[in-house]
Protein backbone atom coordinates (compact mmCIF):
# COMPACT_ATOMS: atom_id res chain seq x y z
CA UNK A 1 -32.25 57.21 10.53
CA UNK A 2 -28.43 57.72 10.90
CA UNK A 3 -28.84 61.47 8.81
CA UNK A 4 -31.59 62.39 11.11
CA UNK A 5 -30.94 65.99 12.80
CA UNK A 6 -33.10 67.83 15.53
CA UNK A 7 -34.17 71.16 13.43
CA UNK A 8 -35.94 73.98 15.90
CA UNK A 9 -37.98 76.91 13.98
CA UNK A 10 -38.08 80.48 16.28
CA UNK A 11 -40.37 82.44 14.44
CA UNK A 12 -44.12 82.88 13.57
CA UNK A 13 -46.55 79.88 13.20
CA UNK A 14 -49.91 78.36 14.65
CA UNK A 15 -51.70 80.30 16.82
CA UNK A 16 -50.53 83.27 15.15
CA UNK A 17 -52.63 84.49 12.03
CA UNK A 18 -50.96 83.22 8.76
CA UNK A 19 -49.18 85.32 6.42
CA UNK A 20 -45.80 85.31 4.93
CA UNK A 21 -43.77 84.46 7.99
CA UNK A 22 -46.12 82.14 9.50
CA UNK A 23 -46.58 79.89 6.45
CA UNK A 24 -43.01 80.72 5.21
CA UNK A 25 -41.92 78.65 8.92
CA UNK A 26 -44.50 75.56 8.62
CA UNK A 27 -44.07 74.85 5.00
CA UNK A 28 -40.44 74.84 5.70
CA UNK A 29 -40.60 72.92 8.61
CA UNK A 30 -42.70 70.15 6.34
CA UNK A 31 -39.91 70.23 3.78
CA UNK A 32 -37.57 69.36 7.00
CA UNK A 33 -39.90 66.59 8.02
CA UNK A 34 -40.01 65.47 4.55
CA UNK A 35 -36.25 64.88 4.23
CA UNK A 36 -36.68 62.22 7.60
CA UNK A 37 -35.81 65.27 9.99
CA UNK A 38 -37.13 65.60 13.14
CA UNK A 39 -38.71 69.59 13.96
CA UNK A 40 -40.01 71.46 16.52
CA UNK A 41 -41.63 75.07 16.13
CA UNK A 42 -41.21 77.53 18.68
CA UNK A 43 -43.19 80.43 18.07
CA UNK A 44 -44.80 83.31 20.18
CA UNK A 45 -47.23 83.48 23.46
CA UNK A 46 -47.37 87.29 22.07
CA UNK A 47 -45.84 88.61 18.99
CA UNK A 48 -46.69 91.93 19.51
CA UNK A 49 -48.56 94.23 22.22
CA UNK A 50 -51.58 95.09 21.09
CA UNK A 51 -50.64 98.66 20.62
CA UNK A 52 -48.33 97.98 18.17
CA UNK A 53 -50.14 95.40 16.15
CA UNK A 54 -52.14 97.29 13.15
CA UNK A 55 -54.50 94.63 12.50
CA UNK A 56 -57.71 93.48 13.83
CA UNK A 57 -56.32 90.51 15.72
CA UNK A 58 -53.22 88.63 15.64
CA UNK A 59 -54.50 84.95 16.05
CA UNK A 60 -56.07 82.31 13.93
CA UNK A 61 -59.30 80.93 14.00
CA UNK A 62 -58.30 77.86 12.14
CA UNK A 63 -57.55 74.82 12.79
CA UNK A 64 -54.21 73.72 14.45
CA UNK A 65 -51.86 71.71 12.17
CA UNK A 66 -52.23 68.22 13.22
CA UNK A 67 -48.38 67.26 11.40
CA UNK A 68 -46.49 70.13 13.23
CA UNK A 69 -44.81 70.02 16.71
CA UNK A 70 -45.69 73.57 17.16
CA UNK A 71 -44.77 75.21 21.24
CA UNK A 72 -46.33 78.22 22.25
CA UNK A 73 -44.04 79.53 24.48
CA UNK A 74 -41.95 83.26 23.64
CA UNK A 75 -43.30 86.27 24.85
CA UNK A 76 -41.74 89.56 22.96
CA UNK A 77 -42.22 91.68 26.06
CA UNK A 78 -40.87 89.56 28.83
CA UNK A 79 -37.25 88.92 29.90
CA UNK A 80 -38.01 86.31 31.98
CA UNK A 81 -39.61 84.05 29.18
CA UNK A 82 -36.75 84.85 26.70
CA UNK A 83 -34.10 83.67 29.74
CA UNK A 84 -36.75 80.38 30.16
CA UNK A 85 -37.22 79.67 25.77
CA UNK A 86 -33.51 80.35 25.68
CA UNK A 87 -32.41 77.84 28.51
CA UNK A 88 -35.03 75.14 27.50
CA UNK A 89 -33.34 75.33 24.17
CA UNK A 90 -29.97 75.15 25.05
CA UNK A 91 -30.78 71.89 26.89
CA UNK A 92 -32.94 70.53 24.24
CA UNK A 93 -29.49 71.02 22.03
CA UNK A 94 -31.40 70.90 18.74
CA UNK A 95 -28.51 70.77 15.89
CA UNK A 96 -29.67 73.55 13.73
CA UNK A 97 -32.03 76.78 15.43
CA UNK A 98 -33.17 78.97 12.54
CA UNK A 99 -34.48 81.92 13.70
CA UNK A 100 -36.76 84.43 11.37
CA UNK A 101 -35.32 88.16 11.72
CA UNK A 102 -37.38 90.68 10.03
CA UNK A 103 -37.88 93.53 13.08
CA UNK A 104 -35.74 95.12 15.62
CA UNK A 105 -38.92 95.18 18.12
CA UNK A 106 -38.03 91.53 18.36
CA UNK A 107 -34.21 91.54 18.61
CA UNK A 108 -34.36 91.47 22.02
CA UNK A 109 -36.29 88.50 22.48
CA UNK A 110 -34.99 86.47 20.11
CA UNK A 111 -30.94 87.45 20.06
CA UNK A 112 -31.59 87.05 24.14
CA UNK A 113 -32.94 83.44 23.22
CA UNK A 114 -29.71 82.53 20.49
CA UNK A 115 -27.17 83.94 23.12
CA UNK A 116 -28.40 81.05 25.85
CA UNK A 117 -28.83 78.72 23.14
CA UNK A 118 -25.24 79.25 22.22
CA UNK A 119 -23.90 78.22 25.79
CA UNK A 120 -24.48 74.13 24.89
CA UNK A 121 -21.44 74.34 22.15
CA UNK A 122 -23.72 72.12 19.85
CA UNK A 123 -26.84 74.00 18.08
CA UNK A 124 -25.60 75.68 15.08
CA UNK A 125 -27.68 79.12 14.82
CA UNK A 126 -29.12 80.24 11.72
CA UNK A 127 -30.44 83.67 11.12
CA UNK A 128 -33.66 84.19 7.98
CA UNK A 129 -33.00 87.29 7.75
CA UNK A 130 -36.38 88.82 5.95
CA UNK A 131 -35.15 92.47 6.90
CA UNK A 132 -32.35 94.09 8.42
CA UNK A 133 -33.16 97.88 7.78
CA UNK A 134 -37.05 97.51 8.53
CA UNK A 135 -39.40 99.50 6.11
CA UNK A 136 -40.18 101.58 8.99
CA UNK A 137 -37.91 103.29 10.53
CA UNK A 138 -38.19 103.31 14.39
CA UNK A 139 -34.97 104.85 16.95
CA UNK A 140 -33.03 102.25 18.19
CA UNK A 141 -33.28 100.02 14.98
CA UNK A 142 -29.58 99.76 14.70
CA UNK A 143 -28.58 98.92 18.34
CA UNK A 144 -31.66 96.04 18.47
CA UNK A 145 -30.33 94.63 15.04
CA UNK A 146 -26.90 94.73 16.28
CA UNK A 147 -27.58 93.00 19.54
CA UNK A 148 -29.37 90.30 17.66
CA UNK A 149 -26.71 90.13 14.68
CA UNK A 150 -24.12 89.18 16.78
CA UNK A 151 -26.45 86.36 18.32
CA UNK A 152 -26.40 83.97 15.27
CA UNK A 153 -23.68 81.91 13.47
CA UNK A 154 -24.66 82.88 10.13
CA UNK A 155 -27.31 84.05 7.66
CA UNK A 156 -29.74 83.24 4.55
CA UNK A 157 -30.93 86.60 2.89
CA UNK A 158 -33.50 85.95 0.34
CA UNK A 159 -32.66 89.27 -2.05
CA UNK A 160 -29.97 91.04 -2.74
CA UNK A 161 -31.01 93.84 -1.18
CA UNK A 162 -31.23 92.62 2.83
CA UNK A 163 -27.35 90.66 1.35
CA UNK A 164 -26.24 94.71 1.21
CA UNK A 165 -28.12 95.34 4.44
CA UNK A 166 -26.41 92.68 5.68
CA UNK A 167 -22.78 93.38 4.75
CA UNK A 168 -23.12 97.22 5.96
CA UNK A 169 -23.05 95.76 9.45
CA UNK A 170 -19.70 93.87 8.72
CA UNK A 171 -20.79 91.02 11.21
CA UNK A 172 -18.11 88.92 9.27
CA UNK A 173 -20.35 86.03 9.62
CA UNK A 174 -20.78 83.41 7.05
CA UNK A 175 -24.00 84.22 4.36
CA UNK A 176 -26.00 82.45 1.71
CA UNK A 177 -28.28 84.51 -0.75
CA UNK A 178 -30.82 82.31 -2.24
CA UNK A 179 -34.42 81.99 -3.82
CA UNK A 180 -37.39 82.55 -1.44
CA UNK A 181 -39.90 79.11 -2.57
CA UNK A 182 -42.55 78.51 -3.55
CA UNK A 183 -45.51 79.66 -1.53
CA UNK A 184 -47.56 75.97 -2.71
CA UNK A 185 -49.24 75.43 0.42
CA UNK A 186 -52.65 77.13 -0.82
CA UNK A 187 -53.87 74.33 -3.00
CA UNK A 188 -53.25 74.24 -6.61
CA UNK A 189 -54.43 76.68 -9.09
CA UNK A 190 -58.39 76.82 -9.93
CA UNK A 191 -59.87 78.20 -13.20
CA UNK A 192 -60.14 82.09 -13.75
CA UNK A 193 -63.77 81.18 -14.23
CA UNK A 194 -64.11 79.27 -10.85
CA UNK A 195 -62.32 81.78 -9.20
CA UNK A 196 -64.91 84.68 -10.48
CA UNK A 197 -67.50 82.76 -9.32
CA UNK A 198 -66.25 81.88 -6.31
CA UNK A 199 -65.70 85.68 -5.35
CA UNK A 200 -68.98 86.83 -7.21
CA UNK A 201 -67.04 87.96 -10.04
CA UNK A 202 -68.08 89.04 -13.64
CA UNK A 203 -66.27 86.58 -15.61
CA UNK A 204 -64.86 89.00 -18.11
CA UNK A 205 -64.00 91.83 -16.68
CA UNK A 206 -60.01 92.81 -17.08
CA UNK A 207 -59.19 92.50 -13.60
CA UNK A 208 -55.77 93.42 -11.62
CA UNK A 209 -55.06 92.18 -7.95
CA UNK A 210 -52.98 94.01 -4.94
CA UNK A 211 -52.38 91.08 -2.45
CA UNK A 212 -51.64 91.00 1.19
CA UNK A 213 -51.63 93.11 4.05
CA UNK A 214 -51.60 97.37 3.29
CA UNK A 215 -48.58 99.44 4.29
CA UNK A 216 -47.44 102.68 3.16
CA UNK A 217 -44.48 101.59 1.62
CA UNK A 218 -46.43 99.04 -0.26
CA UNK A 219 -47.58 101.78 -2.49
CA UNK A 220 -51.59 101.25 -2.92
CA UNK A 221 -51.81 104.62 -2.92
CA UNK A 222 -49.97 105.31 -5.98
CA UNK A 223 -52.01 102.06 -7.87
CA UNK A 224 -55.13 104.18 -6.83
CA UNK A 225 -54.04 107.27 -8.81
CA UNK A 226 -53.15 104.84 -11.59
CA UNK A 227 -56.77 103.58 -11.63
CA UNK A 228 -57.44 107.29 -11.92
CA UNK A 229 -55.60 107.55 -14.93
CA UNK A 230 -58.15 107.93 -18.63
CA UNK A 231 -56.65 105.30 -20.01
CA UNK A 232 -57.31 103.07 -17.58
CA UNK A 233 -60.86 103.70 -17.24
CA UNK A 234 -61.23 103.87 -21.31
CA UNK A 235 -59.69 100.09 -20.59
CA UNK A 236 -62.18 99.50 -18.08
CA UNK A 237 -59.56 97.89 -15.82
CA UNK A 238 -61.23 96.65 -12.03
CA UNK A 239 -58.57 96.69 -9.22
CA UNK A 240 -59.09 93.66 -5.89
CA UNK A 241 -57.58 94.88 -3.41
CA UNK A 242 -57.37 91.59 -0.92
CA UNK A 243 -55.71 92.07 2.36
CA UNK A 244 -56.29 93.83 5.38
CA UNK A 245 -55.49 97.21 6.47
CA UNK A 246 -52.12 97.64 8.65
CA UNK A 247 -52.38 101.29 8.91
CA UNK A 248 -55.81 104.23 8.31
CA UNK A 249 -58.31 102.83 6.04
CA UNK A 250 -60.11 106.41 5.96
CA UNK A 251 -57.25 107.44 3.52
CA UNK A 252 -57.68 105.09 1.08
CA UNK A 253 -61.48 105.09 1.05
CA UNK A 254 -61.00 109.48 0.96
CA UNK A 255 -58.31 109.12 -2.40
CA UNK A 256 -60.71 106.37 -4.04
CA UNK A 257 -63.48 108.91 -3.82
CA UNK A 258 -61.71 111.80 -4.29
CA UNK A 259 -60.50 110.02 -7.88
CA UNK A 260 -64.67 108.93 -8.31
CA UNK A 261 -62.86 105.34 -9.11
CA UNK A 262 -65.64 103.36 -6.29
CA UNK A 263 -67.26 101.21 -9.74
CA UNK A 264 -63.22 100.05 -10.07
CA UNK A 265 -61.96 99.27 -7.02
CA UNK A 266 -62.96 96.16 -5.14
CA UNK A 267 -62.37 95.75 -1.72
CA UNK A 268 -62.02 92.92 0.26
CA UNK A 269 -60.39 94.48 3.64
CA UNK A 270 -60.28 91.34 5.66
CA UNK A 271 -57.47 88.88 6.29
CA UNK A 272 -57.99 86.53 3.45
CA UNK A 273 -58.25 82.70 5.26
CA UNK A 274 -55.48 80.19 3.45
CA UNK A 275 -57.88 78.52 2.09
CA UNK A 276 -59.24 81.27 0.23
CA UNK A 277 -55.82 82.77 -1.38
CA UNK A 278 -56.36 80.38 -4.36
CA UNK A 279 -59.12 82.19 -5.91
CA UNK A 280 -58.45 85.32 -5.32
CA UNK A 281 -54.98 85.21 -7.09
CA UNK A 282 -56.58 82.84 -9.57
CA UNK A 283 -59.55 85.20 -10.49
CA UNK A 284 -56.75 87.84 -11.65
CA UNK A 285 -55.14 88.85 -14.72
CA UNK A 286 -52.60 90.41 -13.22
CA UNK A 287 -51.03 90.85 -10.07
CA UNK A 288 -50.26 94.36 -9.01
CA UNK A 289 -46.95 95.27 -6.53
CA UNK A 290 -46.60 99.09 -6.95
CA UNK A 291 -44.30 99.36 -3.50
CA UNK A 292 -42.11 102.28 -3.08
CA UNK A 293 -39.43 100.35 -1.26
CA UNK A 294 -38.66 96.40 -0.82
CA UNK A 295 -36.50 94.11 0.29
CA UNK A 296 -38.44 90.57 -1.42
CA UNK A 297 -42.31 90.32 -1.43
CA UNK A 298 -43.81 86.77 -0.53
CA UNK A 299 -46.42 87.76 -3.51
CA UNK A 300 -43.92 87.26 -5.88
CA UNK A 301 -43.64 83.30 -5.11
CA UNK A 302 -47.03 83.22 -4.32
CA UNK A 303 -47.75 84.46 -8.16
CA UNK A 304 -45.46 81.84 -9.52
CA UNK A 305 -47.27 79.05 -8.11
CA UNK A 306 -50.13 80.15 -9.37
CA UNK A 307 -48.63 81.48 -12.54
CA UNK A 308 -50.21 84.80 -12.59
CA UNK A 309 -48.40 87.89 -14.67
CA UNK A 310 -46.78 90.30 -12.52
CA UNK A 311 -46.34 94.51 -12.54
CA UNK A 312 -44.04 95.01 -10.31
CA UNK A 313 -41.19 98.11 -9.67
CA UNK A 314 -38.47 98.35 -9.75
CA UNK A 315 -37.66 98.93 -5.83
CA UNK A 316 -35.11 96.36 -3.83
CA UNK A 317 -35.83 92.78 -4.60
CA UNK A 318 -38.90 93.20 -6.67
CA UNK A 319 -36.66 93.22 -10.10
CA UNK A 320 -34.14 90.26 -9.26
CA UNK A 321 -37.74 87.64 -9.20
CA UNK A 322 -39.48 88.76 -12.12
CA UNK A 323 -37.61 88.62 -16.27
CA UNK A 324 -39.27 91.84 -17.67
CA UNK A 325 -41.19 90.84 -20.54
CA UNK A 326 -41.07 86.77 -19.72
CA UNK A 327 -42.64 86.40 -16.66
CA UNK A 328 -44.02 89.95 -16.08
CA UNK A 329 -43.21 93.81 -16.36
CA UNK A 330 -40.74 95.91 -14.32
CA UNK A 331 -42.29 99.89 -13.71
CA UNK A 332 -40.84 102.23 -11.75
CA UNK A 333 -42.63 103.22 -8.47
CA UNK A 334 -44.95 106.36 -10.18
CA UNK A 335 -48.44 106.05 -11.20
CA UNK A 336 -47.65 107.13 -15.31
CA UNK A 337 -45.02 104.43 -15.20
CA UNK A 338 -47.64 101.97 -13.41
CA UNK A 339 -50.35 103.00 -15.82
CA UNK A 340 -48.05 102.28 -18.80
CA UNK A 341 -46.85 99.04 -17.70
CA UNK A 342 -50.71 97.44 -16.21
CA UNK A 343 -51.95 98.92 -20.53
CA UNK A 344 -49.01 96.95 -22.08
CA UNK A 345 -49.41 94.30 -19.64
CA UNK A 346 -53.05 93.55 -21.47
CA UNK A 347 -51.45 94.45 -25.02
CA UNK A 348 -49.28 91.57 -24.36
CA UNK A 349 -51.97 89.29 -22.75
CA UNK A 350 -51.83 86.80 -20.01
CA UNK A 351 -50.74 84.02 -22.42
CA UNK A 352 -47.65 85.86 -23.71
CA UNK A 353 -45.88 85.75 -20.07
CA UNK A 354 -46.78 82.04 -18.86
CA UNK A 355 -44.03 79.74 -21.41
CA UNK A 356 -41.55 82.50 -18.97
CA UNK A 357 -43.65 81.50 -15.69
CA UNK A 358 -43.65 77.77 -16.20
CA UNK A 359 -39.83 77.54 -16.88
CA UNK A 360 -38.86 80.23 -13.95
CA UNK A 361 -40.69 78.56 -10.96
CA UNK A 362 -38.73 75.42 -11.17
CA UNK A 363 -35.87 76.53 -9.30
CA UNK A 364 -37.80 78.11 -5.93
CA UNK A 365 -37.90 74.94 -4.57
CA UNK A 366 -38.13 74.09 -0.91
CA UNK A 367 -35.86 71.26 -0.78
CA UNK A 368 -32.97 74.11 -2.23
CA UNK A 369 -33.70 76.53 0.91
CA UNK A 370 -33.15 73.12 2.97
CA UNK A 371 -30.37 72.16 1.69
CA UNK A 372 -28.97 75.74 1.67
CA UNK A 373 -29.81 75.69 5.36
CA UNK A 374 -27.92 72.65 6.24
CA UNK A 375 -24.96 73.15 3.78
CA UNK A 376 -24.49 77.29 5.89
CA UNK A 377 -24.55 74.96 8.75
CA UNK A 378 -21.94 72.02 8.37
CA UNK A 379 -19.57 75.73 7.09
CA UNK A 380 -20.11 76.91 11.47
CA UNK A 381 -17.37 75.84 13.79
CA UNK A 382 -18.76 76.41 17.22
């Protein structure tokens, strides 16, 4: 194939756990393969020391991917492995590299890896940049990001909120903002009843969903003193909470009994498996993102494929993804505004929002983030 190009992933995938950066990286690099492009993943020996991983563990029990070239090979902590990744690289001489930036921690790994790369004059470099002011604020941040900045040729941000925390570094490097996909790797939607039943549901209950792993900035706490709310209980509204716990589950478990809201909340604390993710978004009405701050949320596309309402507020990215009133509701990040907007949410109904859903997911496609990839790309001049 005269068109075919060598494309290299740096970023999360297989053995790491999945989540939005790991399935983010293999569903694009299918997309890649799909288009008659060959790809390799290179992804981590060890993301993060244990110390500074919040979960339980960090690696899959799944099977691997039998389609994807995937090489275990960069360690976060040691020089010497990002000197060996970034020389084996820059003899490989893939023609596009596109790394996945979303934490300083890792700036010195991976801008260590681009700057070796960059020695063969051929692979053009291509930063994801999830975050570049992380949610967490750590000393240092700006110095790592810098370093790692000036590693790549150019950048896709996928809001327009890491496109401002972008420019405020003035790399003067070429950019593309464009739609995050599609998360439609999970199997296609089930029925709300199969989902219930699945999850030993009640079949009717109004039921609202927070997704994915639990941070402070991701706001559960203020969706807890919502449930706490009158009118929600007069409603009889149930919150799932599915994801696990990146930071003291004591305080959550304290504020939902200190509210006496234990016969509302349902918790499912454990990473949720891929091949479960279908029925838990499925078995909601609604899906709940009450976070303080943003940059974009992976739930977002995750809803869309599954066409699920969304409350979301109106923090960073969240707003630019969801048409208030089509495809779901925009609150603002207090538990009275979340209250009001999860009540008029069921005023509305489920059915109201979905003509808005179906005609709004058609353009987070995958093949437009791969053809934004390689159109950034033929714009470098190494």
């Amino acid at each position: 194939m005269p068109d075919q190009k060598h494309i290299v992933i740096l970023g999360s995938a297989y053995p790491l756990r999945g989540g939005g950066l790991s399935t983010f990286n293999e569903r694009l690099a299918r997309e890649f393969m799909q288009q008659g492009h060959r790809v390799t993943i290179y992804t981590f020996s060890l993301q993060y020391p244990s110390f500074l991983f919040p979960g339980k563990t960090q690696y899959s029990t799944e099977p691997a991917p039998r389609d994807l070239n995937i090489k275990v090979k960069l360690n976060s902590v040691n020089p010497l492995s990002w000197f060996n990744v970034g020389r084996e690289l820059c003899k490989v001489r893939p023609d596009i590299l596109i790394v996945r930036y979303w934490l300083p921690f890792l700036a010195p790994s991976l801008g260590t890896v681009c700057r070796q790369v960059r020695k063969n004059r051929h692979t053009k470099l291509i930063c994801i940049a999830d975050n570049v002011i992380p949610h967490e604020k750590r000393p240092g941040d700006n110095a790592f990001t810098k370093y790692f900045l000036g590693s790549v040729h150019a950048f896709v941000t996928m809001s327009d909120q890491v496109k401002k925390d972008l420019e405020s570094f003035n790399t003067g490097k070429p950019f593309v903002l464009t739609d995050h996909p599609l998360y439609d790797n999970f199997g296609e939607p089930v029925s709300k009843q199969e989902a219930r039943k699945h999850l030993g549901l009640p079949e009717n209950d109004k039921l609202i969903l927070f997704f994915g792993f639990i941070r402070q900035y991701k706001g559960l706490d203020i969706l807890l003193e919502s449930m706490a709310d009158e009118r929600i209980r007069k409603a009889e509204v149930k919150l799932m909470v599915a994801g696990e716990f990146y930071q003291d589950k004591k305080t959550y478990l304290e504020q939902i009994d200190k509210y006496g809201i234990s016969n509302s909340v349902i918790l499912h604390s454990d990473f949720i498996a891929d091949q479960e993710v279908k029925y838990y978004c499925c078995a909601a009405d609604f899906i709940i993102q009450p976070y303080r701050h943003a940059t974009q949320s992976g739930v977002t596309p995750l809803a869309y494929h599954f066409e699920i309402p969304m409350v979301v507020t109106n923090v960073g990215g969240l707003p630019a993804m969801v048409k208030d009133r089509e495809t779901g509701l925009i609150a603002e990040p207090r538990s009275t505004s979340i209250t009001d907007h999860i009540l008029e949410a069921y005023t509305l109904g489920v059915k109201h929002f979905l003509p808005g859903i179906k005609e709004a997911k058609k353009k987070y496609s995958w093949k437009k983030m791969v053809d934004t990839i390689e159109g950034l790309a033929n714009e470098v001049r190494i």
